[in-house]
PDB file of N, CA and C in Angstrom:
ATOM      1  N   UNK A   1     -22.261   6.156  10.189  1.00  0.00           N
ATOM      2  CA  UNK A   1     -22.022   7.180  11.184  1.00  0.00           C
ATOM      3  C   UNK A   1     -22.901   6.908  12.390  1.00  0.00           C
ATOM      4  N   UNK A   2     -22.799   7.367  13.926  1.00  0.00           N
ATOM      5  CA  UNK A   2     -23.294   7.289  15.048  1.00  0.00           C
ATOM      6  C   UNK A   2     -24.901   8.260  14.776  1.00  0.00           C
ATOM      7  N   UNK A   3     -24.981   8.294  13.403  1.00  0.00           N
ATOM      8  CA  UNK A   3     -26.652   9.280  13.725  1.00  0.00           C
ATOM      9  C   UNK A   3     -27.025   8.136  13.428  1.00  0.00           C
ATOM     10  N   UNK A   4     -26.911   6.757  12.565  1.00  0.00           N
ATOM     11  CA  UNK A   4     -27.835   6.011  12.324  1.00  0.00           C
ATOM     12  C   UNK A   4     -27.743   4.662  13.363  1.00  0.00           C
ATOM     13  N   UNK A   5     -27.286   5.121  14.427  1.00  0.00           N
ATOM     14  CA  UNK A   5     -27.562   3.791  15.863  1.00  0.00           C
ATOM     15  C   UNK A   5     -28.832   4.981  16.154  1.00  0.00           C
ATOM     16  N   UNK A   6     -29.862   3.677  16.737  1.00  0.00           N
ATOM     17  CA  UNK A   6     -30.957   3.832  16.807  1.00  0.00           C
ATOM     18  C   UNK A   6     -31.106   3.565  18.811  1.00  0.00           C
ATOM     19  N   UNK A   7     -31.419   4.348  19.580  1.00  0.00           N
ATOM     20  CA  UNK A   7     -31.166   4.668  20.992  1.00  0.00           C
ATOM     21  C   UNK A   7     -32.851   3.926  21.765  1.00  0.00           C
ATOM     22  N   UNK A   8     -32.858   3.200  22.093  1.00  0.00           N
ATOM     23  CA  UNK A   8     -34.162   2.537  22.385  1.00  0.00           C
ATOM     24  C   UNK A   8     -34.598   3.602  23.818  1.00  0.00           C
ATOM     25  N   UNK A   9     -36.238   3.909  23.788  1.00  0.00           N
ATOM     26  CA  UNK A   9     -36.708   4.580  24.478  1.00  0.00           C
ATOM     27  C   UNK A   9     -36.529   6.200  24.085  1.00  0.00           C
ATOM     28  N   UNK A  10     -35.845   6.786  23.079  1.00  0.00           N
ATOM     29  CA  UNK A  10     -35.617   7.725  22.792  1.00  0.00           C
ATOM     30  C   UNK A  10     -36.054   7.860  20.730  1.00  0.00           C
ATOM     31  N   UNK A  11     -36.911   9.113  20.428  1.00  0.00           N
ATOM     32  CA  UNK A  11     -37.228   8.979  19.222  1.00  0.00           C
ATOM     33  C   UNK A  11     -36.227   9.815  18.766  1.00  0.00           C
ATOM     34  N   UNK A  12     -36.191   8.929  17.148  1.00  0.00           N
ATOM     35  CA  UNK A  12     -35.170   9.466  16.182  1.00  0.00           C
ATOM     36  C   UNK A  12     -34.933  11.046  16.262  1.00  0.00           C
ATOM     37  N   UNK A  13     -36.022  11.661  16.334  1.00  0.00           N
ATOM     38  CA  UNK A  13     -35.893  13.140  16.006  1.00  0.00           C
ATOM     39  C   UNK A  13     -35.334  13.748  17.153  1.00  0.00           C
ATOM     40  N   UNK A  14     -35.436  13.327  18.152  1.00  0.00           N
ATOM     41  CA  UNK A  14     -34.817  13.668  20.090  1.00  0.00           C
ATOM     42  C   UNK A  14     -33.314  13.013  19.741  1.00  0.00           C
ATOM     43  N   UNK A  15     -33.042  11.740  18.955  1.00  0.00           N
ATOM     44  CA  UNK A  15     -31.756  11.403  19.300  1.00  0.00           C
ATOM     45  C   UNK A  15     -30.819  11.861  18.225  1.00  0.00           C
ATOM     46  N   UNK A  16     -31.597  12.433  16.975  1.00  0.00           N
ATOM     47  CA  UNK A  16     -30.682  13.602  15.988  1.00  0.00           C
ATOM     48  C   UNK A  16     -30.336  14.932  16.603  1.00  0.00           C
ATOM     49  N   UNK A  17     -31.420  15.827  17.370  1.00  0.00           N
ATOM     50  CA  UNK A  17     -30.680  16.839  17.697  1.00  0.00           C
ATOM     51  C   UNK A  17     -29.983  16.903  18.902  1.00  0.00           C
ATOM     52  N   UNK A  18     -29.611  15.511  19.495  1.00  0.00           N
ATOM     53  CA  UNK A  18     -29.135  15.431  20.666  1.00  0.00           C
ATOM     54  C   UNK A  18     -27.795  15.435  19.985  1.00  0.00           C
ATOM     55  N   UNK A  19     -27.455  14.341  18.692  1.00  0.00           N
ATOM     56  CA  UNK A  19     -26.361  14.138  18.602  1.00  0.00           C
ATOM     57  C   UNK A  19     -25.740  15.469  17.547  1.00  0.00           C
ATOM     58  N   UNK A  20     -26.337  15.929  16.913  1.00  0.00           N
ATOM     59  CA  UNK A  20     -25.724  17.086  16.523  1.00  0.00           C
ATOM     60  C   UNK A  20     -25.516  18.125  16.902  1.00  0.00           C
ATOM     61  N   UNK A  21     -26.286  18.573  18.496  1.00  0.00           N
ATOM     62  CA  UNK A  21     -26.063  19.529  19.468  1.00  0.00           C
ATOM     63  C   UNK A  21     -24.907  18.866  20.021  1.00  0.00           C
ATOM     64  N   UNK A  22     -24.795  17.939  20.338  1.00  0.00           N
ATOM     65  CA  UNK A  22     -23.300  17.347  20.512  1.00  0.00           C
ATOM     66  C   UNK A  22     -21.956  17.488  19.690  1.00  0.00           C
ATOM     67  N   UNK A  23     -22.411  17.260  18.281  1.00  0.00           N
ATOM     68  CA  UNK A  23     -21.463  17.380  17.691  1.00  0.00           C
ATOM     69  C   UNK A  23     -20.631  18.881  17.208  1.00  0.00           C
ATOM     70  N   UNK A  24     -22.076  20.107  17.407  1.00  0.00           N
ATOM     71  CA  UNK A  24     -21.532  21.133  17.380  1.00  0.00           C
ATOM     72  C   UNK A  24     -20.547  21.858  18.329  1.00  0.00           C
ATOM     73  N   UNK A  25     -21.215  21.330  19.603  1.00  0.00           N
ATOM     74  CA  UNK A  25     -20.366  20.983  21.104  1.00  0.00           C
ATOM     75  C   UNK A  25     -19.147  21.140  20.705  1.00  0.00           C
ATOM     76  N   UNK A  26     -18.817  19.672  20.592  1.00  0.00           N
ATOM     77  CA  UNK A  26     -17.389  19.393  19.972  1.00  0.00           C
ATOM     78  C   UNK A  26     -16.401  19.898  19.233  1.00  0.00           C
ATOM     79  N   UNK A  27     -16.910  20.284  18.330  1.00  0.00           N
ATOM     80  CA  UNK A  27     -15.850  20.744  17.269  1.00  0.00           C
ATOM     81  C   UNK A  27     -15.952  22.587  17.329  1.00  0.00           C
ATOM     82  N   UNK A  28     -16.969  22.705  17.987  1.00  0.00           N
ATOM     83  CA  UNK A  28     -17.017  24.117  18.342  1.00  0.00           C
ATOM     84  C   UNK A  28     -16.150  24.387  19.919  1.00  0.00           C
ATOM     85  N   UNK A  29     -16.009  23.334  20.561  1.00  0.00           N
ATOM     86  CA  UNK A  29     -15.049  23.609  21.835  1.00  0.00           C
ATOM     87  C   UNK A  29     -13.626  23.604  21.284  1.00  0.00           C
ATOM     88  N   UNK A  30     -13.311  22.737  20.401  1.00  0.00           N
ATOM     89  CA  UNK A  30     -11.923  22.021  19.744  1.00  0.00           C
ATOM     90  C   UNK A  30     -11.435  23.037  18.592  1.00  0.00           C
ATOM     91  N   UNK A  31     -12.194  24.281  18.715  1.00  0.00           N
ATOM     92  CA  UNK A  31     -12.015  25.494  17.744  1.00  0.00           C
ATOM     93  C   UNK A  31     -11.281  26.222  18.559  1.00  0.00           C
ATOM     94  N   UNK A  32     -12.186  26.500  19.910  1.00  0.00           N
ATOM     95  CA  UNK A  32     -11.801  28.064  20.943  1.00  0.00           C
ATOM     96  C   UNK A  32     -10.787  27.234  21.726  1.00  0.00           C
ATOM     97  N   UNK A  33     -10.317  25.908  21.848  1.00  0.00           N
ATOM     98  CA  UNK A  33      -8.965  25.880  22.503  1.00  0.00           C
ATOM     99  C   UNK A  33      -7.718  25.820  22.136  1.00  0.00           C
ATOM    100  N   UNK A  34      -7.967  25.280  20.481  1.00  0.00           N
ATOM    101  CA  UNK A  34      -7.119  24.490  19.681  1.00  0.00           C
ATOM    102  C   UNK A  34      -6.742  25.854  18.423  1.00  0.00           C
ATOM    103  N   UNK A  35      -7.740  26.581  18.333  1.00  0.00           N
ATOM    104  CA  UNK A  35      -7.507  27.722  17.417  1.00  0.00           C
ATOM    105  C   UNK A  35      -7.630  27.243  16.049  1.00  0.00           C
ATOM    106  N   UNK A  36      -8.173  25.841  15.798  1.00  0.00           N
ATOM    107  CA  UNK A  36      -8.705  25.692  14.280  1.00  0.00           C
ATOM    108  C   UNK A  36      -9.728  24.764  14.367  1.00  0.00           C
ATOM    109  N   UNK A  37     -10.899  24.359  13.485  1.00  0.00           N
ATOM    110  CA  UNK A  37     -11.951  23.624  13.393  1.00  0.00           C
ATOM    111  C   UNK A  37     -11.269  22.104  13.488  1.00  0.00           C
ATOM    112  N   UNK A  38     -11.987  21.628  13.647  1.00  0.00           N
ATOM    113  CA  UNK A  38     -12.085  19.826  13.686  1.00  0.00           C
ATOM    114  C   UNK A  38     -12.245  19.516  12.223  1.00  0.00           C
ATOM    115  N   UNK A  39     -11.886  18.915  11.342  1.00  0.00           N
ATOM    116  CA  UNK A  39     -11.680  18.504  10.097  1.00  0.00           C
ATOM    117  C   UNK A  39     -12.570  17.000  10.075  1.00  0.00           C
ATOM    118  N   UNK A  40     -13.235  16.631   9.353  1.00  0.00           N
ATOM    119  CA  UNK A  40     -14.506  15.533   8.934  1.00  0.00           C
ATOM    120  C   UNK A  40     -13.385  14.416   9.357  1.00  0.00           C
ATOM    121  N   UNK A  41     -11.989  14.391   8.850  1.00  0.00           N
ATOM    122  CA  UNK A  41     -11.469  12.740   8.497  1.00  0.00           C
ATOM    123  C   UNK A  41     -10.842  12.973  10.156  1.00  0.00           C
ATOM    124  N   UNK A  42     -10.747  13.580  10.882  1.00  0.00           N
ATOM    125  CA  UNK A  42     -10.401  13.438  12.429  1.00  0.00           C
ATOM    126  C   UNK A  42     -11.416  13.171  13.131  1.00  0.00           C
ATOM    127  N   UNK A  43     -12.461  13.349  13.001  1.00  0.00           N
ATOM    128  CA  UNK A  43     -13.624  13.352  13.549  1.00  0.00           C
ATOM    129  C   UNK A  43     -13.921  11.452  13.679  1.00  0.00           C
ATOM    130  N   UNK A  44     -13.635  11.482  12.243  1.00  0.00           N
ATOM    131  CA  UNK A  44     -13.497   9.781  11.372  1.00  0.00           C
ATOM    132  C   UNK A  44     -12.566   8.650  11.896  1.00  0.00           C
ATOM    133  N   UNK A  45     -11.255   9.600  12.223  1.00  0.00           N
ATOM    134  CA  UNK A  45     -10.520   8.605  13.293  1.00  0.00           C
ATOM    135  C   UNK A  45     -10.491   8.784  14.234  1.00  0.00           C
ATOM    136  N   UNK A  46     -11.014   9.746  15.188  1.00  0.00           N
ATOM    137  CA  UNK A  46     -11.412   9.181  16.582  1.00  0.00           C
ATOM    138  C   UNK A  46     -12.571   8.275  16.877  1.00  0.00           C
ATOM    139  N   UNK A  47     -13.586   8.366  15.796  1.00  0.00           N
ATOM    140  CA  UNK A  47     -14.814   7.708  15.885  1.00  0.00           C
ATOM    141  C   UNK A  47     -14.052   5.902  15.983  1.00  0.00           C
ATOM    142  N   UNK A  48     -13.317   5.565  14.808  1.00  0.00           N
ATOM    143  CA  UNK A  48     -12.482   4.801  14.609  1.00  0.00           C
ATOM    144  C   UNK A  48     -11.622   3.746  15.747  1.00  0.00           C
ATOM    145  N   UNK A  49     -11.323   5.003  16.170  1.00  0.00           N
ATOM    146  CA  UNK A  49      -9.769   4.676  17.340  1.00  0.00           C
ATOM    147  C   UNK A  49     -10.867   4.024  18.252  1.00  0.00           C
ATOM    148  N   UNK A  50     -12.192   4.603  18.848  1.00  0.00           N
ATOM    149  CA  UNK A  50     -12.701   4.620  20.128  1.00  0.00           C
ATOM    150  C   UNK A  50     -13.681   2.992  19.415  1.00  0.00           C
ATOM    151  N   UNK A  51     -13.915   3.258  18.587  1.00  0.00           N
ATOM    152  CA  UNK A  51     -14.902   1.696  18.290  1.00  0.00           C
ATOM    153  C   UNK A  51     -13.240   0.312  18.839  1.00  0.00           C
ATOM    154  N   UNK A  52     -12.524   0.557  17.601  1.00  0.00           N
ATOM    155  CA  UNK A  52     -11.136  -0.532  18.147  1.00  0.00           C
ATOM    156  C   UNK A  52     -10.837  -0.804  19.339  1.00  0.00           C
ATOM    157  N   UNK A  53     -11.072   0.573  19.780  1.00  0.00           N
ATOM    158  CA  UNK A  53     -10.499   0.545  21.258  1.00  0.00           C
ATOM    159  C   UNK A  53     -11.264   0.061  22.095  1.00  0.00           C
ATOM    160  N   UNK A  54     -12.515  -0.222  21.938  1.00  0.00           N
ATOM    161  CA  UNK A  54     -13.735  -0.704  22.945  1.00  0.00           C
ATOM    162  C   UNK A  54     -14.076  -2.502  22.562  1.00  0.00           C
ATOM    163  N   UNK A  55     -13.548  -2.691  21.463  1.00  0.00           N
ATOM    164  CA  UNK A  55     -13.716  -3.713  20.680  1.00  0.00           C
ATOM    165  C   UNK A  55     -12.541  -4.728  21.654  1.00  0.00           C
ATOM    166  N   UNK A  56     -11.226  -3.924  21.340  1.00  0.00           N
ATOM    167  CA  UNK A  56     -10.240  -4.716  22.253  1.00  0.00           C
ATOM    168  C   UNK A  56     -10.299  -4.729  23.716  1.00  0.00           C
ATOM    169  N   UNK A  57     -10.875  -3.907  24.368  1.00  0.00           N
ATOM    170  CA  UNK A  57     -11.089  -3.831  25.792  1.00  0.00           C
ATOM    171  C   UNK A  57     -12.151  -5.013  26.374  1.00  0.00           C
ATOM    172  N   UNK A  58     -13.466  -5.107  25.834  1.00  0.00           N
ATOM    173  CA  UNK A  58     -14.118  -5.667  26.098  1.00  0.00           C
ATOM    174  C   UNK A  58     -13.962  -7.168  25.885  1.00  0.00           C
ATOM    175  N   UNK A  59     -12.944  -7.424  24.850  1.00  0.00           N
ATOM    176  CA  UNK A  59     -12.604  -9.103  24.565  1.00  0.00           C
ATOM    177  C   UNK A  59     -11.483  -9.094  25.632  1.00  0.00           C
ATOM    178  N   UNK A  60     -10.750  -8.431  26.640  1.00  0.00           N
ATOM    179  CA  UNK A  60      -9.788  -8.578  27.420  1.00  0.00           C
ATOM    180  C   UNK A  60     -10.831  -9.047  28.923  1.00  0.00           C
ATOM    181  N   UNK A  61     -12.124  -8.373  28.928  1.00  0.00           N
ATOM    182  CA  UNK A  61     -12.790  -8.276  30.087  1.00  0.00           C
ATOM    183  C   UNK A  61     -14.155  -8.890  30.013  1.00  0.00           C
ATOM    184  N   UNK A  62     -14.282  -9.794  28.787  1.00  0.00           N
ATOM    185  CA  UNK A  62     -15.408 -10.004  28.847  1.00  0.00           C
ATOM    186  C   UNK A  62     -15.156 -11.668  29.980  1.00  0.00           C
ATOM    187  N   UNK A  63     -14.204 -12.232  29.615  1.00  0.00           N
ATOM    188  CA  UNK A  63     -14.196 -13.305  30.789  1.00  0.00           C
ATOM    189  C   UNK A  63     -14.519 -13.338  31.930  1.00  0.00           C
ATOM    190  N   UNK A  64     -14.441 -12.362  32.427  1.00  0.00           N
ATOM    191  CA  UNK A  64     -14.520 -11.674  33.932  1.00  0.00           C
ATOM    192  C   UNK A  64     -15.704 -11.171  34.139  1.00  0.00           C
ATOM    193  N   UNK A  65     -16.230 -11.303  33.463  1.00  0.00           N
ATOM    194  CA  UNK A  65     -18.016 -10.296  33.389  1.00  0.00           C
ATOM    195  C   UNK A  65     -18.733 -11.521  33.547  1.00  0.00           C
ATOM    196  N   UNK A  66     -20.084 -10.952  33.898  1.00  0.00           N
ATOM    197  CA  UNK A  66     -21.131 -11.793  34.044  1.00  0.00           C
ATOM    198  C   UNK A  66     -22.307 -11.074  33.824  1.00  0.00           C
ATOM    199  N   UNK A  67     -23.941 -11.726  33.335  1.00  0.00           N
ATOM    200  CA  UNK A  67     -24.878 -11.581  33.177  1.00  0.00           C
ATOM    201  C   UNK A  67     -25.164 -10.445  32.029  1.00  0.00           C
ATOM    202  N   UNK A  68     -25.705  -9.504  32.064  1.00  0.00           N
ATOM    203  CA  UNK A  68     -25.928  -8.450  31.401  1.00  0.00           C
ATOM    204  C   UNK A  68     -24.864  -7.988  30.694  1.00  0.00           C
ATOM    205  N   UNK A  69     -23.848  -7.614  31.633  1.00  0.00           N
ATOM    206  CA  UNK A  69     -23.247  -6.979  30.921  1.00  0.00           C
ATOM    207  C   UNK A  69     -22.278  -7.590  30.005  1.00  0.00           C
ATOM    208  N   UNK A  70     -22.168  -9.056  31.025  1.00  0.00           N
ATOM    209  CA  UNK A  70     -21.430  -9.952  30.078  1.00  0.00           C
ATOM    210  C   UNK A  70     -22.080 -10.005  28.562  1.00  0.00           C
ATOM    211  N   UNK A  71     -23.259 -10.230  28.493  1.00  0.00           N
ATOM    212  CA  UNK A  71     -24.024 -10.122  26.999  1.00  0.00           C
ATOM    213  C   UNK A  71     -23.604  -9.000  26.342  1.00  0.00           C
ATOM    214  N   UNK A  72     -23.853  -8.069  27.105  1.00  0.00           N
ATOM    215  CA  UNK A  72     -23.118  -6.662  26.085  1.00  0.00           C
ATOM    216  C   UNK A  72     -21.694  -6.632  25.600  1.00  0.00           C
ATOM    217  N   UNK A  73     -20.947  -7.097  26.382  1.00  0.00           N
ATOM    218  CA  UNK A  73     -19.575  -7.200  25.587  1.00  0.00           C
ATOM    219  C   UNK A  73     -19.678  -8.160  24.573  1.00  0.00           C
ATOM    220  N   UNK A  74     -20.095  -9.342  24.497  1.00  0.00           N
ATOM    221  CA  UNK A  74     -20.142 -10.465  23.742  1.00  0.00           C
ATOM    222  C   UNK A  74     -21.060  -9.576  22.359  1.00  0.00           C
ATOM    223  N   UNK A  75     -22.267  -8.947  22.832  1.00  0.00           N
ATOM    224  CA  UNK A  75     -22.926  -8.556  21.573  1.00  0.00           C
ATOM    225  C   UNK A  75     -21.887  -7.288  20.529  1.00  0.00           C
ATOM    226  N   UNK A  76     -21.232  -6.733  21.570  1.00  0.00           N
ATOM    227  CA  UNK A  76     -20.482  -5.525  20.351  1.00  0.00           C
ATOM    228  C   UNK A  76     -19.486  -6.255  20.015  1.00  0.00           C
ATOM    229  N   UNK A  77     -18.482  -7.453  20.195  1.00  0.00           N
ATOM    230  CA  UNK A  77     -17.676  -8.267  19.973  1.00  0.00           C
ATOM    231  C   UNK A  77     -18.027  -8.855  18.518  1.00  0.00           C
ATOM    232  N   UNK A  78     -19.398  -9.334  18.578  1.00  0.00           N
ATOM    233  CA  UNK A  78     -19.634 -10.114  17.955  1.00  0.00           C
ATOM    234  C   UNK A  78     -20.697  -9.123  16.329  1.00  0.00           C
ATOM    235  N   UNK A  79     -20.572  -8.139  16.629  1.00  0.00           N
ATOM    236  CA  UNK A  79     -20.973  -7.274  16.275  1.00  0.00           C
ATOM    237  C   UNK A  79     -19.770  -6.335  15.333  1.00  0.00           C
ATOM    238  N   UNK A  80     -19.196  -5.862  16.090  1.00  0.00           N
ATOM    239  CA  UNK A  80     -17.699  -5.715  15.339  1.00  0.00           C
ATOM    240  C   UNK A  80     -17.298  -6.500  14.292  1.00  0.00           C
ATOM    241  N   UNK A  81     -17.521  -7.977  14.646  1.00  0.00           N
ATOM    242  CA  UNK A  81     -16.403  -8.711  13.594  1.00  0.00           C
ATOM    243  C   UNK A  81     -17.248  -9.413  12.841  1.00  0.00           C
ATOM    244  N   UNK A  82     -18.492  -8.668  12.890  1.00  0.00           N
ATOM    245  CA  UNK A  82     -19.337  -9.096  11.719  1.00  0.00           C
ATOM    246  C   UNK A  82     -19.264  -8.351  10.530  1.00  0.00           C
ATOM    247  N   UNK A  83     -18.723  -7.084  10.716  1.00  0.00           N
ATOM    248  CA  UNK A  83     -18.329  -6.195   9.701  1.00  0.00           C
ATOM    249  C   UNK A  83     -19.905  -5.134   9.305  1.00  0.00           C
ATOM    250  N   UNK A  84     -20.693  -5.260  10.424  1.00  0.00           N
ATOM    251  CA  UNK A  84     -21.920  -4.735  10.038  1.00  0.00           C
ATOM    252  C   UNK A  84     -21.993  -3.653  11.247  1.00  0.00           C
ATOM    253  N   UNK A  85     -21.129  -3.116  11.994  1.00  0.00           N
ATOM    254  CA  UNK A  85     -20.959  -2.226  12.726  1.00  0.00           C
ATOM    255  C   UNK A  85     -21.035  -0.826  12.284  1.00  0.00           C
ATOM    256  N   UNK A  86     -22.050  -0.019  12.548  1.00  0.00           N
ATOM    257  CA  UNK A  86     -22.103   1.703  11.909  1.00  0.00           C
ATOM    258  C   UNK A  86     -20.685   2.001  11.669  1.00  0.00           C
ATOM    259  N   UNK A  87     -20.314   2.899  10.506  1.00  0.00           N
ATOM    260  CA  UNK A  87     -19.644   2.902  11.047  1.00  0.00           C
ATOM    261  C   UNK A  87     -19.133   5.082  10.906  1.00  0.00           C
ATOM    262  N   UNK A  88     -17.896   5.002  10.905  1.00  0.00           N
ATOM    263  CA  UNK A  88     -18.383   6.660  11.241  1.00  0.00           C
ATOM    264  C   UNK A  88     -18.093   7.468  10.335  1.00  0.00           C
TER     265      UNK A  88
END
């Protein structure tokens, strides 16, 4: 799951209640518009959809990149298809 990526410059205990004040966010907004809670295994495939989806974007654009950020696409690329990616 996204609590155990580790956020450099930010401590664990600042980047847990960041992400679960977030997550209450969420599924507490997706209540009062939607008129029912967010369910764990939706939560699971958007987490899902958005990793794939960033996975395929960035191998479309990493040619075109350069320096930094070029490294960053190459590192979640290579990261992904290592099968050692958090996952959610």
């Amino acid at each position: 799951m996204y609590t155990q990526i580790y956020m450099e410059g930010l401590s664990w205990e600042a980047y847990q209640t960041w992400f679960h004040q977030f997550e209450f966010w969420l599924t507490d907004s997706y209540a009062e518009v939607y008129g029912s809670p967010v369910i764990y295994e939706e939560l699971v495939q958007g987490c899902q959809w958005r990793k794939d989806f960033l996975y395929t974007y960035f191998g479309y654009i990493v040619p075109y990149s350069i320096g930094e950020t070029k490294a960053y696409y190459e590192g979640y690329i290579k990261l992904y298809e290592s099968g050692n990616m958090p996952t959610c």
